[in-house]
N, C-alpha and C. Protein backbone atom coordinates (compact mmCIF):
# COMPACT_ATOMS: atom_id res chain seq x y z
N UNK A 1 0.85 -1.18 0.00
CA UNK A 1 0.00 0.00 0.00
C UNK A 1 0.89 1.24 0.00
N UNK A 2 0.10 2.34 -0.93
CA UNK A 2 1.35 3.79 -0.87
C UNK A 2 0.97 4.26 0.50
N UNK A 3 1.67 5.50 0.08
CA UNK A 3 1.52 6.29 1.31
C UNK A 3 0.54 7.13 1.49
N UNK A 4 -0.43 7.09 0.03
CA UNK A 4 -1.51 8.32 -0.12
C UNK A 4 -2.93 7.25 0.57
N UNK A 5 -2.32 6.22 0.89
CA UNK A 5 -3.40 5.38 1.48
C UNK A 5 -4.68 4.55 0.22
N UNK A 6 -3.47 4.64 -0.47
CA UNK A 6 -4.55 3.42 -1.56
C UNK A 6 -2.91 2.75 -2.46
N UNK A 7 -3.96 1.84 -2.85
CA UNK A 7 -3.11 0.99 -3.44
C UNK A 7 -3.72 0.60 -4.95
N UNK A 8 -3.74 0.56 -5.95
CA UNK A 8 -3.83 0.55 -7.29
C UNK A 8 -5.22 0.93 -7.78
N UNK A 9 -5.89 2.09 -6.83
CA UNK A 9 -7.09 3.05 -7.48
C UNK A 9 -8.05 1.96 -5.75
N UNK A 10 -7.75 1.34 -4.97
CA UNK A 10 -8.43 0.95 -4.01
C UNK A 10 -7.94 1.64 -2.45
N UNK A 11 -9.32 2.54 -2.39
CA UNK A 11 -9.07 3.38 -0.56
C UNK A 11 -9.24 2.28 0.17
N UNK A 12 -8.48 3.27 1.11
CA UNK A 12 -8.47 2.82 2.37
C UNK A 12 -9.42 2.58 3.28
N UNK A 13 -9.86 1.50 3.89
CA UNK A 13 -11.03 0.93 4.58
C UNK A 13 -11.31 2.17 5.50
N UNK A 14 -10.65 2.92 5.79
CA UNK A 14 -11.07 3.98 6.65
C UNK A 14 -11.91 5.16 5.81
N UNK A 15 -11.34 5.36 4.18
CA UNK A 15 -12.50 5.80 3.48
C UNK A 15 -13.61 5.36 2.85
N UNK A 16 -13.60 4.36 2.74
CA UNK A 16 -14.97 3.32 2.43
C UNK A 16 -15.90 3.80 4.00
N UNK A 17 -15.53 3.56 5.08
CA UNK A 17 -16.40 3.63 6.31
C UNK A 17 -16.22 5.17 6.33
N UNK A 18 -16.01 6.27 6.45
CA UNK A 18 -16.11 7.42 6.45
C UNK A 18 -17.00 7.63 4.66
N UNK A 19 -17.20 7.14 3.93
CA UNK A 19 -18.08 7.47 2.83
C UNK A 19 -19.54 7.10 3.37
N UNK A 20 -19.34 6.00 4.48
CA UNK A 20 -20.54 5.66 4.64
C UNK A 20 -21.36 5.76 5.83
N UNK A 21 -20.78 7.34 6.44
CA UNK A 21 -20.69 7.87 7.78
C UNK A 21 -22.03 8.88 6.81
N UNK A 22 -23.59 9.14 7.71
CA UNK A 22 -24.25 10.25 7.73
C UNK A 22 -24.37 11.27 9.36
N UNK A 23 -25.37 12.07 8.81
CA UNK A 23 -25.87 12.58 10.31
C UNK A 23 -26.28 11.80 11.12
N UNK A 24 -27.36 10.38 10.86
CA UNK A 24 -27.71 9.50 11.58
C UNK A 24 -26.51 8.27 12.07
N UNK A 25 -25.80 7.87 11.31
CA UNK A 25 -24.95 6.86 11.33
C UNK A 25 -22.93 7.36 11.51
N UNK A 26 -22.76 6.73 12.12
CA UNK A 26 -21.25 7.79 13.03
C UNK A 26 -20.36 6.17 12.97
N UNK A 27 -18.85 6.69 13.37
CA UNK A 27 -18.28 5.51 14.21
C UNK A 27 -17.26 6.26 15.42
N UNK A 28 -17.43 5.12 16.25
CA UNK A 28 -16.71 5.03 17.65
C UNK A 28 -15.29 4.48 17.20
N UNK A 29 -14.10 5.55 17.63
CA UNK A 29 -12.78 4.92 17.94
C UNK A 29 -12.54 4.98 18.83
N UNK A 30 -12.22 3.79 19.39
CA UNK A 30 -12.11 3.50 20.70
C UNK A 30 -10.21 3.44 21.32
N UNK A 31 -9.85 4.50 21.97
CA UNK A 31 -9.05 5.32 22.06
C UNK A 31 -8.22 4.76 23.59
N UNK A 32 -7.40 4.04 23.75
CA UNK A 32 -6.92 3.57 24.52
C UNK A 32 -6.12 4.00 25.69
N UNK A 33 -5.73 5.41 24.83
CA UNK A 33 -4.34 6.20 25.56
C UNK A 33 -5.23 7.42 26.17
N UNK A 34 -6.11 7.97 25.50
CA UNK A 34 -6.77 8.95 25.89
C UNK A 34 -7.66 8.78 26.94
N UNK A 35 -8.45 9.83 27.29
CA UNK A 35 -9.59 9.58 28.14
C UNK A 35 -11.45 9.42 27.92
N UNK A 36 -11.17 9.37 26.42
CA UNK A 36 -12.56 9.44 25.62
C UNK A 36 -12.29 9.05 24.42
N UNK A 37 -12.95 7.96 23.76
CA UNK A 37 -13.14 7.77 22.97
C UNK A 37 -13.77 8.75 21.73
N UNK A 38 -13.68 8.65 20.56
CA UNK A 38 -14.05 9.55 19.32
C UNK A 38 -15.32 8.94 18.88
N UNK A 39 -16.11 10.02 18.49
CA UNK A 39 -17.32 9.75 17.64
C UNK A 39 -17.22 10.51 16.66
N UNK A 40 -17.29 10.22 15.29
CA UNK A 40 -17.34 10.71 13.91
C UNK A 40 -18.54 11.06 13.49
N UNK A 41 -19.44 12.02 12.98
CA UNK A 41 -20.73 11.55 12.30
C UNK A 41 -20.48 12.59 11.08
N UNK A 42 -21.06 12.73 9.79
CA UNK A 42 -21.23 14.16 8.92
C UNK A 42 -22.26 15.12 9.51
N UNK A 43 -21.53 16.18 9.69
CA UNK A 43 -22.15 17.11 10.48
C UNK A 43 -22.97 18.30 9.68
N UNK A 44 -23.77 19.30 10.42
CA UNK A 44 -25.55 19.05 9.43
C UNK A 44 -25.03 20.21 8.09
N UNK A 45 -23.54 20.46 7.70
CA UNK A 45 -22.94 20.90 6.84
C UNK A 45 -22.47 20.37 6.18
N UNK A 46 -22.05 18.69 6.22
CA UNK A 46 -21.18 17.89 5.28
C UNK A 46 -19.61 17.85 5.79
N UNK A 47 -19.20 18.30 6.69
CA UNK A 47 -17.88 18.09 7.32
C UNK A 47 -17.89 17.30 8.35
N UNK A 48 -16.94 16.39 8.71
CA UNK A 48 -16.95 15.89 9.63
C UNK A 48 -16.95 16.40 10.99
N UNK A 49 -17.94 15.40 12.10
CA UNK A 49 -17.91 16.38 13.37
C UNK A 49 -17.97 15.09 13.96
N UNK A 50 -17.15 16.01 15.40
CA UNK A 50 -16.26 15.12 16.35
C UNK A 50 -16.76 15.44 17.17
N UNK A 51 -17.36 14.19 18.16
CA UNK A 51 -18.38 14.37 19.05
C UNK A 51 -17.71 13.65 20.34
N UNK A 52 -18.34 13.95 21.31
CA UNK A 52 -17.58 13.30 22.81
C UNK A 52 -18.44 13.85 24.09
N UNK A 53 -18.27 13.00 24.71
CA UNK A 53 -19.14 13.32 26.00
C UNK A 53 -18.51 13.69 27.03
N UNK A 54 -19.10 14.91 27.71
CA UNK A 54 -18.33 15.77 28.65
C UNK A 54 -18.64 15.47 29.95
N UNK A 55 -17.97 14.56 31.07
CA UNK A 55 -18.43 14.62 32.17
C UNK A 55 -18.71 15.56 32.65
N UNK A 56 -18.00 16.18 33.09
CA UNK A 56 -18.30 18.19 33.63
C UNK A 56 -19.82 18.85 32.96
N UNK A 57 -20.01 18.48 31.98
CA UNK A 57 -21.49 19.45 31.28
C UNK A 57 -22.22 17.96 31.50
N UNK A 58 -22.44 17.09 31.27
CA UNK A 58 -22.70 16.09 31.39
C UNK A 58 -23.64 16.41 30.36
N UNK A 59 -23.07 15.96 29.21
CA UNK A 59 -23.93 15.96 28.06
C UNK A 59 -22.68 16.03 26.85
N UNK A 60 -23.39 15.67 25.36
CA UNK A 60 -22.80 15.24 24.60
C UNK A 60 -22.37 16.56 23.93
N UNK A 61 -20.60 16.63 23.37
CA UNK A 61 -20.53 17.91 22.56
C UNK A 61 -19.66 17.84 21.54
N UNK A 62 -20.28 18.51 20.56
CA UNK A 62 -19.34 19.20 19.32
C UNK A 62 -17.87 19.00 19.87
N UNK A 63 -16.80 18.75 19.35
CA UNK A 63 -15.45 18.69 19.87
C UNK A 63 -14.96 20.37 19.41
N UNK A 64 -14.19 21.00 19.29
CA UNK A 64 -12.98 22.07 18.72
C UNK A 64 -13.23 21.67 17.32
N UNK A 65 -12.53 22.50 16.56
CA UNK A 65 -12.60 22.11 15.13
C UNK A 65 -11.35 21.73 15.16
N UNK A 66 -11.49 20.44 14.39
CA UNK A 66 -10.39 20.02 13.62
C UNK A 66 -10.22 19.63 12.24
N UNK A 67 -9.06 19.60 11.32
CA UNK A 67 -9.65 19.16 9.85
C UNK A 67 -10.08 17.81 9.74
N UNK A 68 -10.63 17.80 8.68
CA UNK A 68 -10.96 16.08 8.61
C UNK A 68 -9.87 15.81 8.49
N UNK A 69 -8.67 15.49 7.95
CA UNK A 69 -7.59 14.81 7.69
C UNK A 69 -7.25 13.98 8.63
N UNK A 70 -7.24 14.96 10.36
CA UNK A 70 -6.55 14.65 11.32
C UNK A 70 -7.57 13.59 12.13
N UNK A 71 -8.68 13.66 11.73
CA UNK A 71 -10.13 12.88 12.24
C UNK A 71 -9.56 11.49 11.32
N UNK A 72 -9.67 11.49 9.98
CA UNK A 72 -9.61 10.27 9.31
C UNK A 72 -8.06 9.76 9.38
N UNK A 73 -7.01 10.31 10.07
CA UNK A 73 -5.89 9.70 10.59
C UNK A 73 -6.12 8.67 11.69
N UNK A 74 -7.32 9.16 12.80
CA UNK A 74 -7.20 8.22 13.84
C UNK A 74 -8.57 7.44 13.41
N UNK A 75 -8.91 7.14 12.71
CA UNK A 75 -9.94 6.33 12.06
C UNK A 75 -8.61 5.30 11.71
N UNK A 76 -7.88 5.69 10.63
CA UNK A 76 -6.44 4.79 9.83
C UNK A 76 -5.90 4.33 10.82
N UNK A 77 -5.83 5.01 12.24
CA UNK A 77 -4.62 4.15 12.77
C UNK A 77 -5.53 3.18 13.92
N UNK A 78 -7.04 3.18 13.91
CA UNK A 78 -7.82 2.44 14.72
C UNK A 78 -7.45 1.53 13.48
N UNK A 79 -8.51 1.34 12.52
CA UNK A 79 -8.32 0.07 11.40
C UNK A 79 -6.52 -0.83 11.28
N UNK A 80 -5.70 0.25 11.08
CA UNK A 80 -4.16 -0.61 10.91
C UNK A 80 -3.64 -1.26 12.35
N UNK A 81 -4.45 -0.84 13.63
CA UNK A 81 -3.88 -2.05 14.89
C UNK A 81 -3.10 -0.86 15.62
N UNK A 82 -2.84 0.30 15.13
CA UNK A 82 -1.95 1.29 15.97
C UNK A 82 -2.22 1.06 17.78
N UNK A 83 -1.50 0.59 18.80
CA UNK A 83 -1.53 0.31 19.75
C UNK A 83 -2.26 1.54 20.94
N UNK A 84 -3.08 2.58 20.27
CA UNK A 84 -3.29 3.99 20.83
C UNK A 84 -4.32 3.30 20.68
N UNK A 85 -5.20 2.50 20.14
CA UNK A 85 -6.67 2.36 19.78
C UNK A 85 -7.00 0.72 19.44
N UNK A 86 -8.36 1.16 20.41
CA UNK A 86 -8.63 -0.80 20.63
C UNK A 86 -9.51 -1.16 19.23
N UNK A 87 -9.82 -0.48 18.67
CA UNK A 87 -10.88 -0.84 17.66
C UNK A 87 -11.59 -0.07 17.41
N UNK A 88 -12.95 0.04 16.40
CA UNK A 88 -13.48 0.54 15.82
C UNK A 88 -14.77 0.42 15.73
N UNK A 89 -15.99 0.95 15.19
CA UNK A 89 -17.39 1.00 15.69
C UNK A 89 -18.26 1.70 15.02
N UNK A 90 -19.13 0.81 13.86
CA UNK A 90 -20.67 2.00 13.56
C UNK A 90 -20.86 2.30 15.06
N UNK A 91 -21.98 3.47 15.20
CA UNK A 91 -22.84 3.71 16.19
C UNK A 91 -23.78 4.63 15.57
N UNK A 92 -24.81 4.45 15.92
CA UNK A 92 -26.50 5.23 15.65
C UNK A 92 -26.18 6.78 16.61
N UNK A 93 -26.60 7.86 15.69
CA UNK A 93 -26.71 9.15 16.56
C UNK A 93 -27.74 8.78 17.75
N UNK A 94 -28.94 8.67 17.18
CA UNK A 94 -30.02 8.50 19.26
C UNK A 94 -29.12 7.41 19.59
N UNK A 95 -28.37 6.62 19.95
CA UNK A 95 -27.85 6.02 20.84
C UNK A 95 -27.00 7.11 22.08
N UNK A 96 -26.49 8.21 21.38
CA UNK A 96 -25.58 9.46 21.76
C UNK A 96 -26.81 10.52 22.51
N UNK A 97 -27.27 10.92 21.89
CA UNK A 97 -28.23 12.30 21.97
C UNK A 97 -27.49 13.19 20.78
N UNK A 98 -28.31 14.51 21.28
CA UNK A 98 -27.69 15.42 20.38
C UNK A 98 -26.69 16.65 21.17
N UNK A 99 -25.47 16.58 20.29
CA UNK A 99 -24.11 17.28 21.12
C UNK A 99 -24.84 18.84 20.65
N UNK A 100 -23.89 19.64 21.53
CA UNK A 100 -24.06 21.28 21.88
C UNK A 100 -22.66 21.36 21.37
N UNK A 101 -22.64 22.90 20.77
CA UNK A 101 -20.69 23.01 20.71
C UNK A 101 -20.76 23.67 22.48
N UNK A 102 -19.46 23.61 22.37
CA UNK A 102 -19.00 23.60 23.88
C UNK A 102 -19.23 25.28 24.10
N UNK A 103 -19.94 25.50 24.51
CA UNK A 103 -20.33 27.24 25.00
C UNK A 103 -19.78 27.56 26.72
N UNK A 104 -18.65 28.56 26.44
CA UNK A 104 -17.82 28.66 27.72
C UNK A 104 -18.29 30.18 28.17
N UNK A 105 -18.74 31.40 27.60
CA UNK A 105 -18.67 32.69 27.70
C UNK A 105 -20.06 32.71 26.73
N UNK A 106 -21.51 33.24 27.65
CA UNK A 106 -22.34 33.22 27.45
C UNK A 106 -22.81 35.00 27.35
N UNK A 107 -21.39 35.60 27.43
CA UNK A 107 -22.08 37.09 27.91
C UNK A 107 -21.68 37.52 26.33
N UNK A 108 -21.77 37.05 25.56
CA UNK A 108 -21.41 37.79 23.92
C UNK A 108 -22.11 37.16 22.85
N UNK A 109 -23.66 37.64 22.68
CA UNK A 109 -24.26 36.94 22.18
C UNK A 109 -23.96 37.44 20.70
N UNK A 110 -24.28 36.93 19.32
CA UNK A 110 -23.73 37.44 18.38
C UNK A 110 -24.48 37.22 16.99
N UNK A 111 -24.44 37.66 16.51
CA UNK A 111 -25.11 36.95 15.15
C UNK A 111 -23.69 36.65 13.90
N UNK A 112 -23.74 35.78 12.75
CA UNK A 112 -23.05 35.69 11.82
C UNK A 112 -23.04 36.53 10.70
N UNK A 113 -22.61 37.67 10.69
CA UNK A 113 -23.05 38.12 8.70
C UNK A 113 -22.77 37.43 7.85
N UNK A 114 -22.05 36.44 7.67
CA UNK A 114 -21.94 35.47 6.63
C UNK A 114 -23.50 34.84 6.40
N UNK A 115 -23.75 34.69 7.11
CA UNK A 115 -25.21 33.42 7.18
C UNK A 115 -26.07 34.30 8.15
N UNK A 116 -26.04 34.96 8.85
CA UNK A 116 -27.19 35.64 9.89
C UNK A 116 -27.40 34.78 11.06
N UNK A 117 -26.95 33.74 10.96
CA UNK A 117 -27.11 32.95 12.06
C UNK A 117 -26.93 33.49 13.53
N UNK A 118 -27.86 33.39 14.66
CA UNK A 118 -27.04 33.66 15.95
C UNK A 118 -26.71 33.14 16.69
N UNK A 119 -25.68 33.12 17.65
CA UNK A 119 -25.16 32.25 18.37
C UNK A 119 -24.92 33.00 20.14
N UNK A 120 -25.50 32.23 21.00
CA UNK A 120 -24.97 32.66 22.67
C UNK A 120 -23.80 33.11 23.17
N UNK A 121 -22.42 33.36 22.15
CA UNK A 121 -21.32 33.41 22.84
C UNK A 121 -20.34 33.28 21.66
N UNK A 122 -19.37 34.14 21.79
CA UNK A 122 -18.04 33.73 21.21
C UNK A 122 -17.54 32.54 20.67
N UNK A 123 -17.91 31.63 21.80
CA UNK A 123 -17.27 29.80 21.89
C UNK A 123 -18.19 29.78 20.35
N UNK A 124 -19.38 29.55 20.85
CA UNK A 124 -19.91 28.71 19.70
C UNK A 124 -20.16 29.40 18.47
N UNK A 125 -19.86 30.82 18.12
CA UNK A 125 -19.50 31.10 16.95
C UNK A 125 -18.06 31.10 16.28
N UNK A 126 -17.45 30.76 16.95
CA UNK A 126 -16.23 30.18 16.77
C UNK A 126 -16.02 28.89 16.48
N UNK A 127 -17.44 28.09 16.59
CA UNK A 127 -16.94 27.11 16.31
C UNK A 127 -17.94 26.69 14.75
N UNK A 128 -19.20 27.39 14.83
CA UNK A 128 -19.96 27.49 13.81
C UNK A 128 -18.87 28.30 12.03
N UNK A 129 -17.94 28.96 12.83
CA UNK A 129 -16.92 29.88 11.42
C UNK A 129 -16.49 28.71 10.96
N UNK A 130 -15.86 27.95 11.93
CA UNK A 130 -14.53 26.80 11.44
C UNK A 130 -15.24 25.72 10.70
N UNK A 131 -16.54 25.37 11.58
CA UNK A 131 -17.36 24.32 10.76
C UNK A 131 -18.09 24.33 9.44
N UNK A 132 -18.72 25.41 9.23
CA UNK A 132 -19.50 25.81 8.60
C UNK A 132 -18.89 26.49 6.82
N UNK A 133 -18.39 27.60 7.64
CA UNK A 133 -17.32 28.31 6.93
C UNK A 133 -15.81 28.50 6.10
N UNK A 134 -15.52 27.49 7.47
CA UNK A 134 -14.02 26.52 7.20
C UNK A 134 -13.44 27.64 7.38
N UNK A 135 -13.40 28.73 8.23
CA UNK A 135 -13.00 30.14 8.56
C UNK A 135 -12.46 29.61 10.01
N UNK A 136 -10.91 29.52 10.16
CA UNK A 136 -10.70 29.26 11.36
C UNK A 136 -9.72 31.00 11.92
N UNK A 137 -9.96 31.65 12.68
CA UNK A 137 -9.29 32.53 12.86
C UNK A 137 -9.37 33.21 14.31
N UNK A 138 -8.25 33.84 14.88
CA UNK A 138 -8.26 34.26 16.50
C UNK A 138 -9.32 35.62 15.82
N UNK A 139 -9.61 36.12 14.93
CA UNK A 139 -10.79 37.61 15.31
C UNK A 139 -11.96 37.08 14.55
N UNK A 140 -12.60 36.14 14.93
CA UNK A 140 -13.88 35.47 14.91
C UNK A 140 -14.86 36.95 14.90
N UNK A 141 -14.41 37.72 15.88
CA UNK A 141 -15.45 38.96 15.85
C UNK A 141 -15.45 39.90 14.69
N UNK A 142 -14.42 39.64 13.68
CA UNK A 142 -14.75 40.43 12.24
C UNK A 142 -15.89 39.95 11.48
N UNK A 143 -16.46 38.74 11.46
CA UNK A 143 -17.56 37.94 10.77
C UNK A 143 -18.91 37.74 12.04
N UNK A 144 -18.66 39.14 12.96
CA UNK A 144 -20.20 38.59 13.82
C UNK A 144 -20.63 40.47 14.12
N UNK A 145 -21.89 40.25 13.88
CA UNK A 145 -22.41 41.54 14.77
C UNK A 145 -23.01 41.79 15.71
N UNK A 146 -22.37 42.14 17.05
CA UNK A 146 -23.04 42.12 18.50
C UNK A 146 -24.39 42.04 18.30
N UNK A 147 -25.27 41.21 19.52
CA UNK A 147 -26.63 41.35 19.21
C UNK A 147 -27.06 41.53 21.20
N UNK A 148 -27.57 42.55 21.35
CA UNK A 148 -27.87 42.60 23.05
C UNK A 148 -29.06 41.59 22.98
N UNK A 149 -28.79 40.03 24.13
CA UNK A 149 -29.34 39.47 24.50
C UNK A 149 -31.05 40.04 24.59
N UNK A 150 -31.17 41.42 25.14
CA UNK A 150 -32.53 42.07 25.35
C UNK A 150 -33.21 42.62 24.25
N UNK A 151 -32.74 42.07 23.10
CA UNK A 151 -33.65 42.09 21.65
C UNK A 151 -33.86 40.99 21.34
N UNK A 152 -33.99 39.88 21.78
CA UNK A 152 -34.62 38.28 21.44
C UNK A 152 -35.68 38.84 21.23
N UNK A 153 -36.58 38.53 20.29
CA UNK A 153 -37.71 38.51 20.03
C UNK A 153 -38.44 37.33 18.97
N UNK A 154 -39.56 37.31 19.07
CA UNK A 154 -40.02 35.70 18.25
C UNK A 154 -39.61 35.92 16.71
N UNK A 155 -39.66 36.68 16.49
CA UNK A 155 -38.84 36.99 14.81
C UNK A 155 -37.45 36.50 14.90
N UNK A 156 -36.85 36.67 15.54
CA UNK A 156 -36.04 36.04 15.58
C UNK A 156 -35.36 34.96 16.19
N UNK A 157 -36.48 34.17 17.04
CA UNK A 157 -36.45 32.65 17.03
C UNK A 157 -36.61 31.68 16.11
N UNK A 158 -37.21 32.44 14.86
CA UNK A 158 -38.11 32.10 13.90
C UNK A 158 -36.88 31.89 13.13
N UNK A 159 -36.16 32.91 12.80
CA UNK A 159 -35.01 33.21 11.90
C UNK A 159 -34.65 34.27 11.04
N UNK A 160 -35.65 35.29 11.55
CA UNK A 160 -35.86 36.53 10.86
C UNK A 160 -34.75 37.37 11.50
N UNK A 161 -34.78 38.49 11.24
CA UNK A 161 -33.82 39.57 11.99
C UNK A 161 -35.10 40.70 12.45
N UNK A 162 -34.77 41.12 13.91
CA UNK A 162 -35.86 42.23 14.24
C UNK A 162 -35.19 43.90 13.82
């Protein structure tokens, strides 16, 4: 096998099972060295999202962004026996619940001008740029426009702008 991870026009079993990863259907690498195992699923943009359960929030979350590359590396080195990882795993999303991105700083609520989207906080529009956008950057606040928490209104639960 090369090094690009195929061998005469045939991928790698880790892209056959990542082709056949949806929103509903994920896999578990089961992570030996670490303290949590990985969950993969296509996330509700088409990029991969890395899911894990947070004792502390006690509930399931969005991981950090990372590229897929570095996601379908430890997929490759679960499948090749790499001694970091016991094996490998479909798993059903409702078996999980549904993850939150990790929201740390709730006092900066924000909207997206790219998309209008709004978000509770810095964290999770920071993590909506990288995912969404593929915009990873430390001034996240050039692509958001403050929104004071005390203008929620049903128009814009809805998805409108007030």
């Amino acid at each position: 096998m090369s090094d690009d991870g195929s061998a005469d026009g045939v991928d790698h079993l880790a892209d056959v099972v990542l082709a056949n990863l949806s929103v509903g259907l994920g896999v578990r690498i089961i992570d030996e060295w670490g303290s949590k195992d990985d969950y993969l699923f296509h996330g509700p943009h088409g990029r991969l999202e890395h899911v894990s359960y947070s004792e502390n929030l006690d509930q399931w979350k969005r991981g950090l962004y990372q590229i897929d590359e570095v996601l379908r590396d430890r997929l490759v080195n679960a499948i090749d026996g790499h001694p970091q990882f016991a094996g490998w795993s479909y798993v059903r999303r409702e078996q999980l619940g549904e993850p939150e991105p990790v929201v740390i700083d709730i006092s900066e609520p924000a909207r997206c001008t790219l998309c209008d989207e709004r978000f509770p906080s810095g964290n999770a529009f920071g993590w909506h740029l990288a995912d969404v956008h593929q915009i990873d950057t430390e001034d996240k606040m050039e692509f958001a426009v403050p929104e004071p928490e005390n203008q929620h209104t049903l128009n814009k639960w809805a998805g409108g702008s007030a």
